[in-house]
Protein backbone atom coordinates (compact mmCIF):
# COMPACT_ATOMS: atom_id res chain seq x y z
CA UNK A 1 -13.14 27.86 -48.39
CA UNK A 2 -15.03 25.11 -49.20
CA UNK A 3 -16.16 26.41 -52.77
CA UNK A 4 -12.62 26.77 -53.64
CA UNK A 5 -12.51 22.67 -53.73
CA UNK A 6 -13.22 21.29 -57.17
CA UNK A 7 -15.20 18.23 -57.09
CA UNK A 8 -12.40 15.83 -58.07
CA UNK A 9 -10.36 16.88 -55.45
CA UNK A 10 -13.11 16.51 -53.04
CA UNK A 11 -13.30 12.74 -53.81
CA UNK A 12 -9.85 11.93 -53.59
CA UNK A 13 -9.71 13.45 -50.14
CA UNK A 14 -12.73 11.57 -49.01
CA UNK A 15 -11.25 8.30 -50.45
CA UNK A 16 -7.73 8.65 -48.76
CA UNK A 17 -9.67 8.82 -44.94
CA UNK A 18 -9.85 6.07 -43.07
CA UNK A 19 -12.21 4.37 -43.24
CA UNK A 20 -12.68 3.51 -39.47
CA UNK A 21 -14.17 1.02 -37.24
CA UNK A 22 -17.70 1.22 -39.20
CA UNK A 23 -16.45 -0.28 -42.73
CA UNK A 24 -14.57 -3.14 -40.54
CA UNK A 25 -16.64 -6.78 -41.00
CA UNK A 26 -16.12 -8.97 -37.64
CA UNK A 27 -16.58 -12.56 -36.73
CA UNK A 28 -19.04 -13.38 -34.33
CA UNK A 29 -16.99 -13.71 -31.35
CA UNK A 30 -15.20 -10.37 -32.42
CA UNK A 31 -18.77 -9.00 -32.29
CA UNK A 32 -19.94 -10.58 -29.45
CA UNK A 33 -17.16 -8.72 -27.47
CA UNK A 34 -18.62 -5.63 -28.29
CA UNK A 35 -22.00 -6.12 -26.44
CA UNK A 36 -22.31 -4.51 -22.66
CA UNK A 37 -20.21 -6.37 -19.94
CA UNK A 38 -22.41 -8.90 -18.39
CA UNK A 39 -24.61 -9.46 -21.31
CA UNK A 40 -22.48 -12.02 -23.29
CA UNK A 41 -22.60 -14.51 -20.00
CA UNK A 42 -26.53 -14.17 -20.99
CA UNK A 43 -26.21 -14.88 -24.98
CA UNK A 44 -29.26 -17.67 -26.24
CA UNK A 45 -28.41 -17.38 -29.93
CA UNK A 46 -26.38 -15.36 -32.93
CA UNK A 47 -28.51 -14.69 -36.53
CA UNK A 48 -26.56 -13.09 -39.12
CA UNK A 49 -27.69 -13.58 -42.87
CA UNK A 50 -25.91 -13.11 -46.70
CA UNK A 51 -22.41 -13.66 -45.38
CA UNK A 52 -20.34 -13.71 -48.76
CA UNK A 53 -18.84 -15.22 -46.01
CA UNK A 54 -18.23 -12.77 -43.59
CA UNK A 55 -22.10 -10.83 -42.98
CA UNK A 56 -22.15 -7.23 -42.61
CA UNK A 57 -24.62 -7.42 -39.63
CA UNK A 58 -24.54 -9.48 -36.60
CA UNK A 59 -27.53 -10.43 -34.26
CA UNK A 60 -27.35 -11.42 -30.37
CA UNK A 61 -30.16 -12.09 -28.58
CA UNK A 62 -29.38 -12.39 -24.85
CA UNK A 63 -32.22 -13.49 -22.04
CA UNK A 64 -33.20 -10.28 -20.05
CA UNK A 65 -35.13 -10.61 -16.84
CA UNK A 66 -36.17 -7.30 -17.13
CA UNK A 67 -38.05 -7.05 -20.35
CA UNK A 68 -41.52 -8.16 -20.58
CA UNK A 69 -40.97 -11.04 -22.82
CA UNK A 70 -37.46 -11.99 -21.51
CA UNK A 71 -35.54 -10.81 -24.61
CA UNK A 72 -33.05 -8.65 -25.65
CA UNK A 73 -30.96 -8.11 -29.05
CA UNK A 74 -28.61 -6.22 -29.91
CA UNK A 75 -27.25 -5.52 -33.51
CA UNK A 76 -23.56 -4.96 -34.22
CA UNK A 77 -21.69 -3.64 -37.94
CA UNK A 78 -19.16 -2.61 -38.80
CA UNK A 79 -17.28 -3.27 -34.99
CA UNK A 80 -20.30 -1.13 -32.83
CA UNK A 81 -23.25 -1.72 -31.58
CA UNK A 82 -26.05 -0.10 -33.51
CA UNK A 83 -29.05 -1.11 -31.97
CA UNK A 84 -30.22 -2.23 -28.35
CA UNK A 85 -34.19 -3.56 -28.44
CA UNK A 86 -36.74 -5.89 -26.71
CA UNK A 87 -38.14 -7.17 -29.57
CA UNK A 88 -36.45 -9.53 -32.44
CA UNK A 89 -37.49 -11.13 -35.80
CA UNK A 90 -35.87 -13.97 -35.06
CA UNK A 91 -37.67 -14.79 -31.75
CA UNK A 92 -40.73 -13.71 -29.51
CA UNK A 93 -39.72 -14.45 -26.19
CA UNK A 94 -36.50 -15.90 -24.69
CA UNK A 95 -36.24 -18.32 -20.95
CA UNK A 96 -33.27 -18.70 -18.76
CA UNK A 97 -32.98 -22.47 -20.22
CA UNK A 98 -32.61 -21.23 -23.42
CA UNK A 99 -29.34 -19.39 -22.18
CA UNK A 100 -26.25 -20.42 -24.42
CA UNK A 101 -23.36 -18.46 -22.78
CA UNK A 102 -20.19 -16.80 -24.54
CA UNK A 103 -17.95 -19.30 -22.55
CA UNK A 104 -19.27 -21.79 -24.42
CA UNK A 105 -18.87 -20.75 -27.89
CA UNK A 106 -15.53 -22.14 -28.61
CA UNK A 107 -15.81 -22.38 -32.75
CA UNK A 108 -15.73 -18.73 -34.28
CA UNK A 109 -17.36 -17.95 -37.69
CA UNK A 110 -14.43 -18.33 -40.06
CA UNK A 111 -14.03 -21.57 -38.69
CA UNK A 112 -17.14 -22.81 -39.64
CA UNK A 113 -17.13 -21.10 -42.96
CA UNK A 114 -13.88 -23.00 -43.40
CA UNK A 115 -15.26 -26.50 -42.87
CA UNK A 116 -18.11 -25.39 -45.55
CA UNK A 117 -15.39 -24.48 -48.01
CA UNK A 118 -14.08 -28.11 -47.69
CA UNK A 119 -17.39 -29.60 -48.14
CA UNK A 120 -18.16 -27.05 -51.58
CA UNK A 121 -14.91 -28.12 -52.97
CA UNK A 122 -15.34 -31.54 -52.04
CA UNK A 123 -18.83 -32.04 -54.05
CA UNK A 124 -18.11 -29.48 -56.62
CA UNK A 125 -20.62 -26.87 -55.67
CA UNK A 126 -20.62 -23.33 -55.56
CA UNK A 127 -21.26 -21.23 -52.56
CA UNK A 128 -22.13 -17.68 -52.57
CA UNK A 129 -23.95 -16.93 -49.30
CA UNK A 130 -24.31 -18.06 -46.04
CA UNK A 131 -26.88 -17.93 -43.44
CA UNK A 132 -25.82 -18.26 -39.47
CA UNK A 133 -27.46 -19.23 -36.50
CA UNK A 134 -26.14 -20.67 -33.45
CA UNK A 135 -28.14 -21.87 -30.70
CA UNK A 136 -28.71 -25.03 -28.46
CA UNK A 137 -31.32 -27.43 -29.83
CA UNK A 138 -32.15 -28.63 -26.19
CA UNK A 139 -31.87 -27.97 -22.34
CA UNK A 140 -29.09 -30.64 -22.20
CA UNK A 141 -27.14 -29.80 -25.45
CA UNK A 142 -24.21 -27.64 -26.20
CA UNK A 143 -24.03 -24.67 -28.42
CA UNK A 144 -24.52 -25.76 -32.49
CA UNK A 145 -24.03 -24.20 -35.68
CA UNK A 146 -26.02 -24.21 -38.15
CA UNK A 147 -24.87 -22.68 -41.48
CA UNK A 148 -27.19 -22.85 -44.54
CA UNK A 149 -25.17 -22.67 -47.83
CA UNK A 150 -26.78 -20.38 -50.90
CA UNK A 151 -25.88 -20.49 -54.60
CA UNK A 152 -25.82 -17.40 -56.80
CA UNK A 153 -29.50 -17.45 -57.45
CA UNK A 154 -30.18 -17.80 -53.31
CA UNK A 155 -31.17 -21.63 -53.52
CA UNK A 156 -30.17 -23.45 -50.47
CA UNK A 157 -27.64 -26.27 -51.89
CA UNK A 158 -26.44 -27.88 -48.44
CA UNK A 159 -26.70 -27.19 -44.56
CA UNK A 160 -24.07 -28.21 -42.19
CA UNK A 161 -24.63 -28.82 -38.35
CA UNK A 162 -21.64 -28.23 -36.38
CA UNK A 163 -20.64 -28.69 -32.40
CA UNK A 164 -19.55 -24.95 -31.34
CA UNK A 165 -17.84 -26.33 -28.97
CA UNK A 166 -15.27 -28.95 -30.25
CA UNK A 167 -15.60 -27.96 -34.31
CA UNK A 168 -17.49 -31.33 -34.94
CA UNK A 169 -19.45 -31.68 -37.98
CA UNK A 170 -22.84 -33.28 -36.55
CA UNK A 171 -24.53 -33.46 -39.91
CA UNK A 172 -23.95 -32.12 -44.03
CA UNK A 173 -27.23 -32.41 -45.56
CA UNK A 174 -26.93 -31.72 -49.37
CA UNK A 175 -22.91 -32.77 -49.16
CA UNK A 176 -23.07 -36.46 -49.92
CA UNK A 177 -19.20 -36.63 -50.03
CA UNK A 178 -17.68 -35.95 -46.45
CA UNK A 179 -13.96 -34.22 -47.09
CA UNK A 180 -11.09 -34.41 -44.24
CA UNK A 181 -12.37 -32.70 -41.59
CA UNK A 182 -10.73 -29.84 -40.04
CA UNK A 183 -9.21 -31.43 -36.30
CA UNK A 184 -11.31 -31.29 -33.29
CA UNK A 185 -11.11 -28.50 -30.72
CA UNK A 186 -9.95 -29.93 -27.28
CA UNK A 187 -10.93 -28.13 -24.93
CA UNK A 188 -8.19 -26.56 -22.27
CA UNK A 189 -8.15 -28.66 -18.80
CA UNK A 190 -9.08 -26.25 -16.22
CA UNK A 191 -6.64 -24.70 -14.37
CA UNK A 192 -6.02 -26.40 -11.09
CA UNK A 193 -5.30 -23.55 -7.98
CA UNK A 194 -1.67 -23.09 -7.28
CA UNK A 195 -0.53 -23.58 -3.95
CA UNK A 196 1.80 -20.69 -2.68
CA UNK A 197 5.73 -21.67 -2.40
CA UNK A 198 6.74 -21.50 0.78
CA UNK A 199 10.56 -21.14 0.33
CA UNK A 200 12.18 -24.03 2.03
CA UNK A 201 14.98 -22.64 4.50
CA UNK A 202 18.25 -22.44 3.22
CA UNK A 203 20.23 -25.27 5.00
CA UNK A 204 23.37 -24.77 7.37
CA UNK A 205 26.87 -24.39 6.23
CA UNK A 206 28.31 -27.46 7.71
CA UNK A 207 32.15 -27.32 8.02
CA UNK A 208 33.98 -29.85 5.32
CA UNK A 209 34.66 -33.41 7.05
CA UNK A 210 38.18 -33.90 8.25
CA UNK A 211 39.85 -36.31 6.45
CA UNK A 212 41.96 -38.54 8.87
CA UNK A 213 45.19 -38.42 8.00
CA UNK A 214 47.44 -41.85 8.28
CA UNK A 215 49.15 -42.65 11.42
CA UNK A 216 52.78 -41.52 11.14
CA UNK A 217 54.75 -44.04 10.76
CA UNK A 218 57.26 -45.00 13.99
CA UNK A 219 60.86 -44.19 13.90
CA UNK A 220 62.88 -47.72 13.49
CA UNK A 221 65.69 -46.89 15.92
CA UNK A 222 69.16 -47.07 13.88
CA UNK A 223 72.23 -48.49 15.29
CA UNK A 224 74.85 -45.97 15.84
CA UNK A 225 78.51 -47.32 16.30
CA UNK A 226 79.69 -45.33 19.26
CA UNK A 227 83.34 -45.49 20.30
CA UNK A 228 84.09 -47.54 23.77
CA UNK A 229 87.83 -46.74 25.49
CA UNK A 230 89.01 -49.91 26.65
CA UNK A 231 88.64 -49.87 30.34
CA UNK A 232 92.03 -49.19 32.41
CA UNK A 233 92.85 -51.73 34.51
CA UNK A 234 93.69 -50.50 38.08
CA UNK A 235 97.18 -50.39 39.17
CA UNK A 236 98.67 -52.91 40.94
CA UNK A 237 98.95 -52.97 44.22
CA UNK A 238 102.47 -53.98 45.35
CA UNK A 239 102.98 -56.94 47.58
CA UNK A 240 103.93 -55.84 51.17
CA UNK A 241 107.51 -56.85 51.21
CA UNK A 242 108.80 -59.67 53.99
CA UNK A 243 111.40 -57.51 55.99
CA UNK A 244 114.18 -58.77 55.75
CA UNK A 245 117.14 -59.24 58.49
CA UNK A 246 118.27 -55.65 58.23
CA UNK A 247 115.10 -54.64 58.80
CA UNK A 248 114.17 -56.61 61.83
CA UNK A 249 117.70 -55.60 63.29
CA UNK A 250 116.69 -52.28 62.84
CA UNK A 251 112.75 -52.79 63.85
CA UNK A 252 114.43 -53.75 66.91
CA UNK A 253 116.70 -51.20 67.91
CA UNK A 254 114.16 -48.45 67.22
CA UNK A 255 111.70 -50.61 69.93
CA UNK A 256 115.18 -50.42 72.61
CA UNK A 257 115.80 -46.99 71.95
CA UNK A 258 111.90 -46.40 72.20
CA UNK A 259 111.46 -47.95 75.47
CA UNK A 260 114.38 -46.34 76.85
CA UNK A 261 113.13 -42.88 76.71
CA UNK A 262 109.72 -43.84 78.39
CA UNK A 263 111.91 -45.39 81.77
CA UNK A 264 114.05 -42.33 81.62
CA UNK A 265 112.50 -40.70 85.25
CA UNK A 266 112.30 -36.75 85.41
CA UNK A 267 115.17 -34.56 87.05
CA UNK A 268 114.72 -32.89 90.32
């Protein structure tokens, strides 16, 4: 099947792939990310050389307790690791003081390539390559930079010296004009631990306060007319009349006739 392919078709095939994770240039830290978990926490220094101004080819050498000489590098392109080796041209023998740590790189690669743009542009030179190498340049110092600047026929034209950990430019040898540096990297506070919420109890339903109401206000007591009969006077009583002579005649009789019938004695 394969001889049925002409050549030009052939080509075009193989250009329209992908071209995959080995074509893909990475920053350091992109790099460094790659390397076995654990061994990053144990970086001393990065090398990488003819960056145009990403390089091709990254170098990490990383303290190892096991290897005779205390050293271990490991080469990354193209976004894998290629090569895994106790021996480096860059360094014979490596010491837990010399350990850097990934923690502590905070400035990528671009980032300082970016600062050495400014400074080119600044001074009117021209760049072509660069040459990396971060390391610390004592037991007590941070991380640096150092990124040596290469014209088109590979003569060094300027160096800069910058903090990887705050973006700092600590010296520009060759750039006699100093252009407006890129800002500072703060670093982040650390985190403080949370306490856990401890959700408060919902208060009581209290009942709604009773308004007082005002006193009612006391009847005033209205005068009614109410209708009086006049009061009836009691009836006379008549004078006892004075008897007069027929009456005494009479009074008198009655006594005779009275007493008469009381002497009277019974019949036999």
């Amino acid at each position: 099947m394969l001889r049925r392919f002409s050549i030009p078709l052939f080509l075009l095939l193989l250009a329209s792939a992908p071209l995959g994770a080995q074509t893909a240039a990475l920053s350091a830290l992109d790099a460094l990310r790659l390397l076995p978990r654990g061994d990053g926490k144990r970086l001393v220094r990065i090398v990488a050389r003819d960056g145009t101004p990403v390089p091709e080819r990254w170098h990490f050498l990383v303290h190892d307790a096991k290897a005779e000489n205390g050293l271990r590098e490991y080469v990354v392109v193209g976004g894998e690791v290629v090569a895994s080796r106790e021996v480096s041209q860059f360094a014979e023998s490596l010491h837990a003081d010399d350990v850097v740590g990934a923690d502590a790189v905070k400035v990528d690669s671009d980032r300082a390539a970016k600062q050495v743009q400014q400074y080119a542009e600044r001074n009117k030179l021209t760049v072509k390559t660069l040459h990396y190498e971060l390391k610390k340049a004592g037991a007590a110092t941070g991380p640096l930079w150092t990124v040596a600047c290469l014209d088109a026929a590979g003569k060094e034209v300027g160096q800069l010296v910058i903090s990887a950990s705050r973006g700092t430019v600590l010296s520009h040898l060759g750039f006699a004009v100093e252009p407006t540096p890129l800002s500072p990297i703060t670093p982040a506070p650390e985190e403080k631990p949370r306490l856990p919420v401890i959700a408060a109890p919902a208060p009581k339903a209290t009942a709604a306060p009773k308004i007082a109401s005002a006193p009612k206000a006391t009847p005033i007591p209205v005068a009614v007319a109410i209708p009086v009969e006049p009061p009836v006077a009691p009836a006379a009583t008549p004078e006892p009349k004075k008897p007069g002579i027929l009456d005494r005649v009479g009074s008198g009789l009655q006594k005779v006739f009275t007493t008469r019938g009381r002497e009277k004695p019974p019949e036999e």
